[in-house]
C-alpha atoms as a PDB file:
ATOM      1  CA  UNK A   1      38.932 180.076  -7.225  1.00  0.00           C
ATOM      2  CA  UNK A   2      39.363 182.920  -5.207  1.00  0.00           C
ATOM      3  CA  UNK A   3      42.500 182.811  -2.789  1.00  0.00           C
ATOM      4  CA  UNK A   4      42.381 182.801   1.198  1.00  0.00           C
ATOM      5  CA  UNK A   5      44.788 184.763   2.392  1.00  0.00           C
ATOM      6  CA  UNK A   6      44.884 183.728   5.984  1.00  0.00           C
ATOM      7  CA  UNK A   7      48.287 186.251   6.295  1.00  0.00           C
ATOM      8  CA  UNK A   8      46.853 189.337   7.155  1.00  0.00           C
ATOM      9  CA  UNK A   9      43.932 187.799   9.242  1.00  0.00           C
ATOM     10  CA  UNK A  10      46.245 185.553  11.446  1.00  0.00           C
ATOM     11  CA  UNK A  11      48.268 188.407  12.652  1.00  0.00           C
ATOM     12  CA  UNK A  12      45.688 190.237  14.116  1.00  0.00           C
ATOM     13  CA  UNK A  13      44.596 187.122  15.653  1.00  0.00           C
ATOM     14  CA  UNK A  14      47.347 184.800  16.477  1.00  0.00           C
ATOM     15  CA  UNK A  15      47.184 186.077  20.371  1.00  0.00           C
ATOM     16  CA  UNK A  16      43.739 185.192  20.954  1.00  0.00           C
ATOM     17  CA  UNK A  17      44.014 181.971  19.015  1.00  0.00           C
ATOM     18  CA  UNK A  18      47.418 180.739  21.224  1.00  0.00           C
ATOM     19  CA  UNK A  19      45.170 181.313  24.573  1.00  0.00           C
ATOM     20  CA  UNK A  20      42.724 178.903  22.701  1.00  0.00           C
ATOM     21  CA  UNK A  21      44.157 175.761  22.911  1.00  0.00           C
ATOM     22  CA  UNK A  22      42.270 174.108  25.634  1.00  0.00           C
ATOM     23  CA  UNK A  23      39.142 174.498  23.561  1.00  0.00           C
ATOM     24  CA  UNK A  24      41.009 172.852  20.758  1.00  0.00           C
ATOM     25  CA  UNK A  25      42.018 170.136  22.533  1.00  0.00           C
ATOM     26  CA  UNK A  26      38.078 169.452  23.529  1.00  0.00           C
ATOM     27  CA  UNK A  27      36.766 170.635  20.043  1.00  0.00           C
ATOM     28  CA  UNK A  28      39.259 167.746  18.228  1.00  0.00           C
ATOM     29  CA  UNK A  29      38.479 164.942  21.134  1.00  0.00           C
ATOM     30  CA  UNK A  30      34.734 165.517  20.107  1.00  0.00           C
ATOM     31  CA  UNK A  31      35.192 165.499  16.829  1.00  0.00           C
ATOM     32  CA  UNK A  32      37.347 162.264  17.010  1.00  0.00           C
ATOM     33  CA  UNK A  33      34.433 160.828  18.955  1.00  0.00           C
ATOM     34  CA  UNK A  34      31.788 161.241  16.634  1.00  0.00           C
ATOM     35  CA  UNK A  35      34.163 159.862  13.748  1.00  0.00           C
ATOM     36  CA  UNK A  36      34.564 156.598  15.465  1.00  0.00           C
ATOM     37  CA  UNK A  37      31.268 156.347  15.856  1.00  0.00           C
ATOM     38  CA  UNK A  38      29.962 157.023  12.830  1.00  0.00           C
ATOM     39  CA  UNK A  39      33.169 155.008  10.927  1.00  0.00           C
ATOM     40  CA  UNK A  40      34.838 152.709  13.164  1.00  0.00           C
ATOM     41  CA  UNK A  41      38.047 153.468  15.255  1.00  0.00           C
ATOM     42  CA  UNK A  42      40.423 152.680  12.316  1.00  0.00           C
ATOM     43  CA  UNK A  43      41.832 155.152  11.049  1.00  0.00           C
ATOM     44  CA  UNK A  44      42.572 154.023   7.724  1.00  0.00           C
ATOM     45  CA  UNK A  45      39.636 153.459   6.586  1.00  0.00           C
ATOM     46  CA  UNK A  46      37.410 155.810   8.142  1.00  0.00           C
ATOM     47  CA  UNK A  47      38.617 158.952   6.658  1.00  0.00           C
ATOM     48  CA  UNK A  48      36.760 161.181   9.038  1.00  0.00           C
ATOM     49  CA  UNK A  49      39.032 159.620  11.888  1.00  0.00           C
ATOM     50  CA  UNK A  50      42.489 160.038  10.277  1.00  0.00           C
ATOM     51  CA  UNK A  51      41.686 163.840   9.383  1.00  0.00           C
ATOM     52  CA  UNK A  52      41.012 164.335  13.093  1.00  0.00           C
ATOM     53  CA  UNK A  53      43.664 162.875  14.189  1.00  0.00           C
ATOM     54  CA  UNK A  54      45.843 164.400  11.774  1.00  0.00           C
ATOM     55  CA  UNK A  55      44.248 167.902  13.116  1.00  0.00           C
ATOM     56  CA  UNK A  56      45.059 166.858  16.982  1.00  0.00           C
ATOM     57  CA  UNK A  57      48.983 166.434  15.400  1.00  0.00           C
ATOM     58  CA  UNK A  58      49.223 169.628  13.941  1.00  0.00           C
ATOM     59  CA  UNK A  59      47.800 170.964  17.457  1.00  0.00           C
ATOM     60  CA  UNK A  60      50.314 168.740  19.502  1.00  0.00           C
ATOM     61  CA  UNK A  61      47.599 167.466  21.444  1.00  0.00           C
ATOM     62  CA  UNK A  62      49.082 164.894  23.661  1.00  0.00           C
ATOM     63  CA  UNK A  63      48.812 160.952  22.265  1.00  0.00           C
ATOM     64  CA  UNK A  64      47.478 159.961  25.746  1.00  0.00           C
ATOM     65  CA  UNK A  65      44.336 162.276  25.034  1.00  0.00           C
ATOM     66  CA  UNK A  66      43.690 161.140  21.355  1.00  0.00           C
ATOM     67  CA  UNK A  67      43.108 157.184  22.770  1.00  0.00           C
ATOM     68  CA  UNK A  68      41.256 157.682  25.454  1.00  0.00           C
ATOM     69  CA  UNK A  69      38.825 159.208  23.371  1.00  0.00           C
ATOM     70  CA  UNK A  70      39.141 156.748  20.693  1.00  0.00           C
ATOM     71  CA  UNK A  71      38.275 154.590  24.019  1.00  0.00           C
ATOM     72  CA  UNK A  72      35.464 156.255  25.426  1.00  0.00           C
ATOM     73  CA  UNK A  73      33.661 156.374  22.015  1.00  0.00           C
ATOM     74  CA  UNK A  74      34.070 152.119  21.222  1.00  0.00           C
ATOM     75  CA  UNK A  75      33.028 152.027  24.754  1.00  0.00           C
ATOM     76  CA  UNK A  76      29.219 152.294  23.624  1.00  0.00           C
ATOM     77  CA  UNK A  77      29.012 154.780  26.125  1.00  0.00           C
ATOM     78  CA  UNK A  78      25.014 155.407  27.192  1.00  0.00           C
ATOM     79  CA  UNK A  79      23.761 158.613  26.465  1.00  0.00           C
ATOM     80  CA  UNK A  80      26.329 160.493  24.302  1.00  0.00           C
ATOM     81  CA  UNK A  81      25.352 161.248  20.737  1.00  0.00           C
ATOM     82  CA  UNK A  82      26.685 164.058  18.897  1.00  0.00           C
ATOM     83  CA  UNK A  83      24.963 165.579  15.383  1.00  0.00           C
ATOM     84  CA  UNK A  84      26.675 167.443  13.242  1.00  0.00           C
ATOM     85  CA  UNK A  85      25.036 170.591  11.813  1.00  0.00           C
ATOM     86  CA  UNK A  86      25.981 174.209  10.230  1.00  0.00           C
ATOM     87  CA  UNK A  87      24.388 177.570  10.494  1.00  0.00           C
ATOM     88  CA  UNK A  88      25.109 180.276   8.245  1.00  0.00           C
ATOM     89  CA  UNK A  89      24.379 184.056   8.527  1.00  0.00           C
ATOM     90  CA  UNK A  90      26.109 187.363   7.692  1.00  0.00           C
ATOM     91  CA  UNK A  91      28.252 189.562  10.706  1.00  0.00           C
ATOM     92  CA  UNK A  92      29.183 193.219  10.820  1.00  0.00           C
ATOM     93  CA  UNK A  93      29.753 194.739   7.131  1.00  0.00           C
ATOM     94  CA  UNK A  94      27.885 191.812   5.352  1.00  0.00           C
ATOM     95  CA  UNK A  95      30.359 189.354   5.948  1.00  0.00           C
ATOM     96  CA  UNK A  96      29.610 186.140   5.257  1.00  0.00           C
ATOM     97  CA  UNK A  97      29.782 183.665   8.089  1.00  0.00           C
ATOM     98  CA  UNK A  98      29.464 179.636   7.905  1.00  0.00           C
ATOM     99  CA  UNK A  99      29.647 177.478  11.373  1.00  0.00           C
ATOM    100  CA  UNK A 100      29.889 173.884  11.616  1.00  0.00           C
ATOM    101  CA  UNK A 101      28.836 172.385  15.170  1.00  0.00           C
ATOM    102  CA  UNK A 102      28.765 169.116  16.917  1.00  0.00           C
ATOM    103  CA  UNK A 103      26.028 168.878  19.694  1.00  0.00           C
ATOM    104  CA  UNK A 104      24.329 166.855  21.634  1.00  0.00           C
ATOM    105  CA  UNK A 105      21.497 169.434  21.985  1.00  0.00           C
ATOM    106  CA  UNK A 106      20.827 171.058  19.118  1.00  0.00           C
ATOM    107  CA  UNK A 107      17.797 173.156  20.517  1.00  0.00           C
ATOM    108  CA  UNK A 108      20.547 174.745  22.709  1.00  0.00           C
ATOM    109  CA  UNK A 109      23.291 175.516  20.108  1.00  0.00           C
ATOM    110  CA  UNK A 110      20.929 176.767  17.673  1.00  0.00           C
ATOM    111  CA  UNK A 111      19.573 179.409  20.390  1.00  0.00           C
ATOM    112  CA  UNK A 112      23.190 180.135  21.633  1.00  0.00           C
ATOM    113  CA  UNK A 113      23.950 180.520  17.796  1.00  0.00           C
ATOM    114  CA  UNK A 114      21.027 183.137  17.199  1.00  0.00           C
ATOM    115  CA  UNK A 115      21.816 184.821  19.954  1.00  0.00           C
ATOM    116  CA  UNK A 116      25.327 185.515  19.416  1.00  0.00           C
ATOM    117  CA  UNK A 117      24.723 186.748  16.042  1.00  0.00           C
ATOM    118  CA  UNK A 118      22.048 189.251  17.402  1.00  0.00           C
ATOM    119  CA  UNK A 119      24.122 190.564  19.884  1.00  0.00           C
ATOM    120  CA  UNK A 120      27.087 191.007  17.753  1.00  0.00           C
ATOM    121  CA  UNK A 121      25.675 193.078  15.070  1.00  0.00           C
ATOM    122  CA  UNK A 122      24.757 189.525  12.941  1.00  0.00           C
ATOM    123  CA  UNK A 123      21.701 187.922  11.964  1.00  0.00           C
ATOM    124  CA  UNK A 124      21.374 184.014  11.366  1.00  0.00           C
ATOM    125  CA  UNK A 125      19.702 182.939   7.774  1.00  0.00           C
ATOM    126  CA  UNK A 126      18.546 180.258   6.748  1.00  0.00           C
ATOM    127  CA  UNK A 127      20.576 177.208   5.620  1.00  0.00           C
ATOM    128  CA  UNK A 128      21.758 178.058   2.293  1.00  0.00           C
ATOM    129  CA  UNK A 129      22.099 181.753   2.240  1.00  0.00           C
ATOM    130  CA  UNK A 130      26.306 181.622   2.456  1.00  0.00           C
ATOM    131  CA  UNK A 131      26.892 178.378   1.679  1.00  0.00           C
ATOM    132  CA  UNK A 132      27.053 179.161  -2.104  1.00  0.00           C
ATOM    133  CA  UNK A 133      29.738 180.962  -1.265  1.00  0.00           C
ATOM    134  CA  UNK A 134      32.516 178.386  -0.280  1.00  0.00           C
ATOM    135  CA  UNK A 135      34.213 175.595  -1.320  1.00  0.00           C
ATOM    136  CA  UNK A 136      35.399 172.662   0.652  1.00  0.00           C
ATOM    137  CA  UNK A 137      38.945 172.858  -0.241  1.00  0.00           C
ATOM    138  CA  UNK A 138      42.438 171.355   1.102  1.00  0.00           C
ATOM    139  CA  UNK A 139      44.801 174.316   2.514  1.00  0.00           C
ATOM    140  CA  UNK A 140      48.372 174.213   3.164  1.00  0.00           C
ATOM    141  CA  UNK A 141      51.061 176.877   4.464  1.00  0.00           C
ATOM    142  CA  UNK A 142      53.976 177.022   3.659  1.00  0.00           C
ATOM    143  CA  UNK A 143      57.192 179.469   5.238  1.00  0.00           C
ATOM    144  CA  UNK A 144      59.983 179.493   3.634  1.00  0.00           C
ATOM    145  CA  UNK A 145      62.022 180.533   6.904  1.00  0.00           C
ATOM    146  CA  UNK A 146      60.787 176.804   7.924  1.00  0.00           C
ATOM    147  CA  UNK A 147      62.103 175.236   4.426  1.00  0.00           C
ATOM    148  CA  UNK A 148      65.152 175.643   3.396  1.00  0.00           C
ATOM    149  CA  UNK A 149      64.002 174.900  -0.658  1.00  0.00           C
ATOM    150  CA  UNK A 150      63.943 177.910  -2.833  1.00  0.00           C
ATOM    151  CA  UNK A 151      60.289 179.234  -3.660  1.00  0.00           C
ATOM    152  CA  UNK A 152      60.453 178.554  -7.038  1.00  0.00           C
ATOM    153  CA  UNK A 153      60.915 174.779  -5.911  1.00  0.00           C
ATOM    154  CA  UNK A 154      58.445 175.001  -3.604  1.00  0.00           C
ATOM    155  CA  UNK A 155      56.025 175.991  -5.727  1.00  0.00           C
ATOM    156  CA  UNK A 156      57.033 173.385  -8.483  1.00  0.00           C
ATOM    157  CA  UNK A 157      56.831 170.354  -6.099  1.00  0.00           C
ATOM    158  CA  UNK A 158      53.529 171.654  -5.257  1.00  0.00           C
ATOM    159  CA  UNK A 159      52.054 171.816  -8.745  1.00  0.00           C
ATOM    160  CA  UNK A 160      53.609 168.179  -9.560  1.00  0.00           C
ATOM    161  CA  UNK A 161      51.994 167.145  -6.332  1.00  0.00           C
ATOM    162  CA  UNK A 162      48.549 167.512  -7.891  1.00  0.00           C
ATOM    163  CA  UNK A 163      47.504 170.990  -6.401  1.00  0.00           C
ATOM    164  CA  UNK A 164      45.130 173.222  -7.496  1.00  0.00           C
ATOM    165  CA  UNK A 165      46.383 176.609  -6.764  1.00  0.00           C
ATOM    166  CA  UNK A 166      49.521 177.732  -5.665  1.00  0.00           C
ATOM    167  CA  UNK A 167      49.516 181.370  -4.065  1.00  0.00           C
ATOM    168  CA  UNK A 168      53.014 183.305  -3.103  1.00  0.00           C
ATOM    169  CA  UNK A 169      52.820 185.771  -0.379  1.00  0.00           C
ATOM    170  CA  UNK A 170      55.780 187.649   1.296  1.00  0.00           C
ATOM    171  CA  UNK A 171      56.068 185.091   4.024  1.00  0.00           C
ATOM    172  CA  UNK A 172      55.474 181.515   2.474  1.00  0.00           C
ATOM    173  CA  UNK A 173      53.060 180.047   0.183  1.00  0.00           C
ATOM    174  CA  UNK A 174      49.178 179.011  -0.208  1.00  0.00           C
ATOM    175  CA  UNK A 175      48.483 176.036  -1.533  1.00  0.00           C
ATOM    176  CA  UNK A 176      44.618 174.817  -2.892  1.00  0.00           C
ATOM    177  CA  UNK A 177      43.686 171.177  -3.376  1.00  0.00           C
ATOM    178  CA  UNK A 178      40.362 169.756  -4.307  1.00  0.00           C
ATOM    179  CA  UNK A 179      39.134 167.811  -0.848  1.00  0.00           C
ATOM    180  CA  UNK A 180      39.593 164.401  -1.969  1.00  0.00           C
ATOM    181  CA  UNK A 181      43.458 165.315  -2.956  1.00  0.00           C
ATOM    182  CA  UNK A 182      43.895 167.324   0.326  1.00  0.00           C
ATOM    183  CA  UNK A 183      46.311 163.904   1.425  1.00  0.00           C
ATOM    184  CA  UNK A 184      47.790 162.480  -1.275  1.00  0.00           C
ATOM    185  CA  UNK A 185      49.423 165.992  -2.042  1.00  0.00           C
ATOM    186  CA  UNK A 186      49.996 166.858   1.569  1.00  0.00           C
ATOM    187  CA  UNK A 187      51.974 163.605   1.629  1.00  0.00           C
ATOM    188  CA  UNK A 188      53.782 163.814  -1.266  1.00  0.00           C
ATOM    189  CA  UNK A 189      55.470 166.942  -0.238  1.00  0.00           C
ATOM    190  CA  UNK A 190      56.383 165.757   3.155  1.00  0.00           C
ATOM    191  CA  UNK A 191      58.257 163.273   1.432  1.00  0.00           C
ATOM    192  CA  UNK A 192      59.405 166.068  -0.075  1.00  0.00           C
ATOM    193  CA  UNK A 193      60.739 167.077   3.015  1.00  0.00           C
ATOM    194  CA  UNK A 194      58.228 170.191   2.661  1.00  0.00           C
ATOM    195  CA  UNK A 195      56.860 171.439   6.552  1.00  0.00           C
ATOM    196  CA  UNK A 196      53.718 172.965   6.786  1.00  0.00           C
ATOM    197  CA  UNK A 197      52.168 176.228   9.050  1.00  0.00           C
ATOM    198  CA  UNK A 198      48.762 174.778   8.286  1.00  0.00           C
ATOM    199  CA  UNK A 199      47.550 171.827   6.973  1.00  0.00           C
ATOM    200  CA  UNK A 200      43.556 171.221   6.802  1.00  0.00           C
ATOM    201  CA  UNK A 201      40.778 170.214   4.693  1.00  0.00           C
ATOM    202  CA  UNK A 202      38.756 174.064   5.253  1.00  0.00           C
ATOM    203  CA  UNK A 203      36.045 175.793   3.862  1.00  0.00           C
ATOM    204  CA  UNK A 204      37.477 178.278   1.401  1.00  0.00           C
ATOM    205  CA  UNK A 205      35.360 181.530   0.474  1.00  0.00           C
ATOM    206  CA  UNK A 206      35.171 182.232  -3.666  1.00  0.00           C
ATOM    207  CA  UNK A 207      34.039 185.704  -3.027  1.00  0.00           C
ATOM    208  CA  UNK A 208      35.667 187.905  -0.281  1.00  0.00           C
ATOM    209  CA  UNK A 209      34.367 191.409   1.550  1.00  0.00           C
ATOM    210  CA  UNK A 210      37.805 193.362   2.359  1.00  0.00           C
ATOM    211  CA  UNK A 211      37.730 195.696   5.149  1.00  0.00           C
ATOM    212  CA  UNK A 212      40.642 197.735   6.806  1.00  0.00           C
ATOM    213  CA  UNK A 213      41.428 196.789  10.495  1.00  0.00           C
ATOM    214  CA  UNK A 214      38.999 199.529  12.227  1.00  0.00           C
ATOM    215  CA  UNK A 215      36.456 198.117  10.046  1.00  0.00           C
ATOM    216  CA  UNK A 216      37.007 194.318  11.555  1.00  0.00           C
ATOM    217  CA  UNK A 217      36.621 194.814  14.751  1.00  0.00           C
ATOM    218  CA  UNK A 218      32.868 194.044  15.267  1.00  0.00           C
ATOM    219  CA  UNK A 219      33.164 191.089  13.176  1.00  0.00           C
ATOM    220  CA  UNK A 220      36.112 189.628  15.031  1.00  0.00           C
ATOM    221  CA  UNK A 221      34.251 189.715  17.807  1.00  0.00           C
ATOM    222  CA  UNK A 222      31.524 187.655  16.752  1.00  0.00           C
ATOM    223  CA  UNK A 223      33.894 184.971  15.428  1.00  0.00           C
ATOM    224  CA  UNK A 224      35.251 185.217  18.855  1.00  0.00           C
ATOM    225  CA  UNK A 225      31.802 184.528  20.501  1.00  0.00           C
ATOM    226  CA  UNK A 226      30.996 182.026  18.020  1.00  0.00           C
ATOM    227  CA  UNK A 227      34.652 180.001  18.290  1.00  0.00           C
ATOM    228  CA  UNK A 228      34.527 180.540  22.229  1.00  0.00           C
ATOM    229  CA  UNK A 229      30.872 178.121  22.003  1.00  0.00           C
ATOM    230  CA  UNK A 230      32.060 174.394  23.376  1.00  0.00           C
ATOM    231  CA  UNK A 231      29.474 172.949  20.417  1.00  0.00           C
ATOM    232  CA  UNK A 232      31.280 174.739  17.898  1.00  0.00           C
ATOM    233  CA  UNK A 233      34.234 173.533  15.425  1.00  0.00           C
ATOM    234  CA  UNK A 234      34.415 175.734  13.085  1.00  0.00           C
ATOM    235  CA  UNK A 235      34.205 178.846  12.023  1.00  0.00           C
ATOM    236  CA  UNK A 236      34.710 179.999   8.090  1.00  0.00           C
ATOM    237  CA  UNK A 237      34.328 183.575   7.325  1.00  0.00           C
ATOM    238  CA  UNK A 238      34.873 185.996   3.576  1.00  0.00           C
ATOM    239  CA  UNK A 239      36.709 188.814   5.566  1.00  0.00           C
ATOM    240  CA  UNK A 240      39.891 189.683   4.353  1.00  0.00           C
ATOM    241  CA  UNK A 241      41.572 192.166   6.227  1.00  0.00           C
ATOM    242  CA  UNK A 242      43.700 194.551   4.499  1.00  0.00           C
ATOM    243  CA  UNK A 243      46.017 197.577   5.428  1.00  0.00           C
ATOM    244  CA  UNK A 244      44.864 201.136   5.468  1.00  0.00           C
END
């Protein structure tokens, strides 16, 4: 499986994704709503729940916030459904682009959706025509200026931990698991006393379209229309930027 290389990409974007976090906060609450109403409001076992919860962690989204929603959505409220559903298309450059959504109008999203696409050099396809080309995959960062173990036993504890892939960059490593090991190795190497940049269950491109940083441009721009929607969650993209 092809890497992901988030390194390059997240330095060209870490400004715009720190102003962000107030969408976060509302993109996690609703997707912690719709997993307790689809699986219950325990978290062990409704898997859904304790990934979203996990995600509102990693974004230090206050506790307060996480049960009130958990509240709200056992409180049968009248009127608030949300569906999940994706839309794929290609940007700028023929890069491939794969959006999930939660709505509770999809008539509206999906014309917001087209519409961003058009006016950002994109076109909307049908279901199906990226979706070949990722992988549902569990993704963890690792910097070693955050662990104080030696790569080479970072990248052993990983392996023995039951991932998939391990990837060394300059700053930290990469590490692939299959979806339904995302946990059990995330766990084992906290107990490892391992700390993590990212930790998430993403979708993972196989087959990348690399493009030098003038070259990006258009296309971060629609994945900054696209993320900037309230119905969307996420947005998984093939571009790898690289230097010039």
């Amino acid at each position: 499986m092809a890497g992901h290389s988030k390194w390059s990409n997240i330095k060209h974007r870490k400004g715009r994704q720190d102003a962000k976090k107030g969408k976060m906060f509302t993109s996690i609450s609703k997707e912690i709503f719709a997993a307790v109403r689809s699986g219950g409001d325990d978290p062990a076992s409704n898997t859904k729940l304790r990934l979203a919860m996990n995600k509102a962690k990693a974004a230090n989204m206050p506790n307060d916030n996480v049960e009130r929603t958990i509240k709200k959505a056992t409180g049968n409220l009248d009127g608030v459904t949300y569906e999940n559903i994706t839309y794929e298309g290609y940007g700028p450059n023929g890069v491939a682009i794969f959006v999930e959504a939660l709505t509770d109008n999809k008539n509206r999203t999906a014309a917001e959706m087209r519409l961003a696409f058009n006016k950002n050099g994109g076109n909307l396809g049908e279901t199906g025509c990226v979706a070949f080309m990722f992988q549902r995959s569990g993704y963890l960062v690792v910097e070693f200026e955050a662990n104080e173990t030696d790569e080479e036993s970072l990248m052993l504890a990983a392996i023995e931990s039951g991932a998939d892939d391990v990837m060394s960059e300059d700053e930290g490593l990469e590490i692939i698991t299959e979806a339904e090991t995302f946990e059990s190795v995330r766990d084992s190497l906290e107990k490892e006393g391992v700390t993590f940049t990212e930790a998430e269950v993403t979708m993972l491109p196989n087959v990348k379209t690399k493009l030098p940083v003038n070259e990006s441009e258009e296309i971060l721009r629609l994945i900054d229309v696209l993320e900037d929607n309230d119905d969307v969650q996420e947005v998984y993209h093939n571009l790898e930027i690289i230097d010039e």
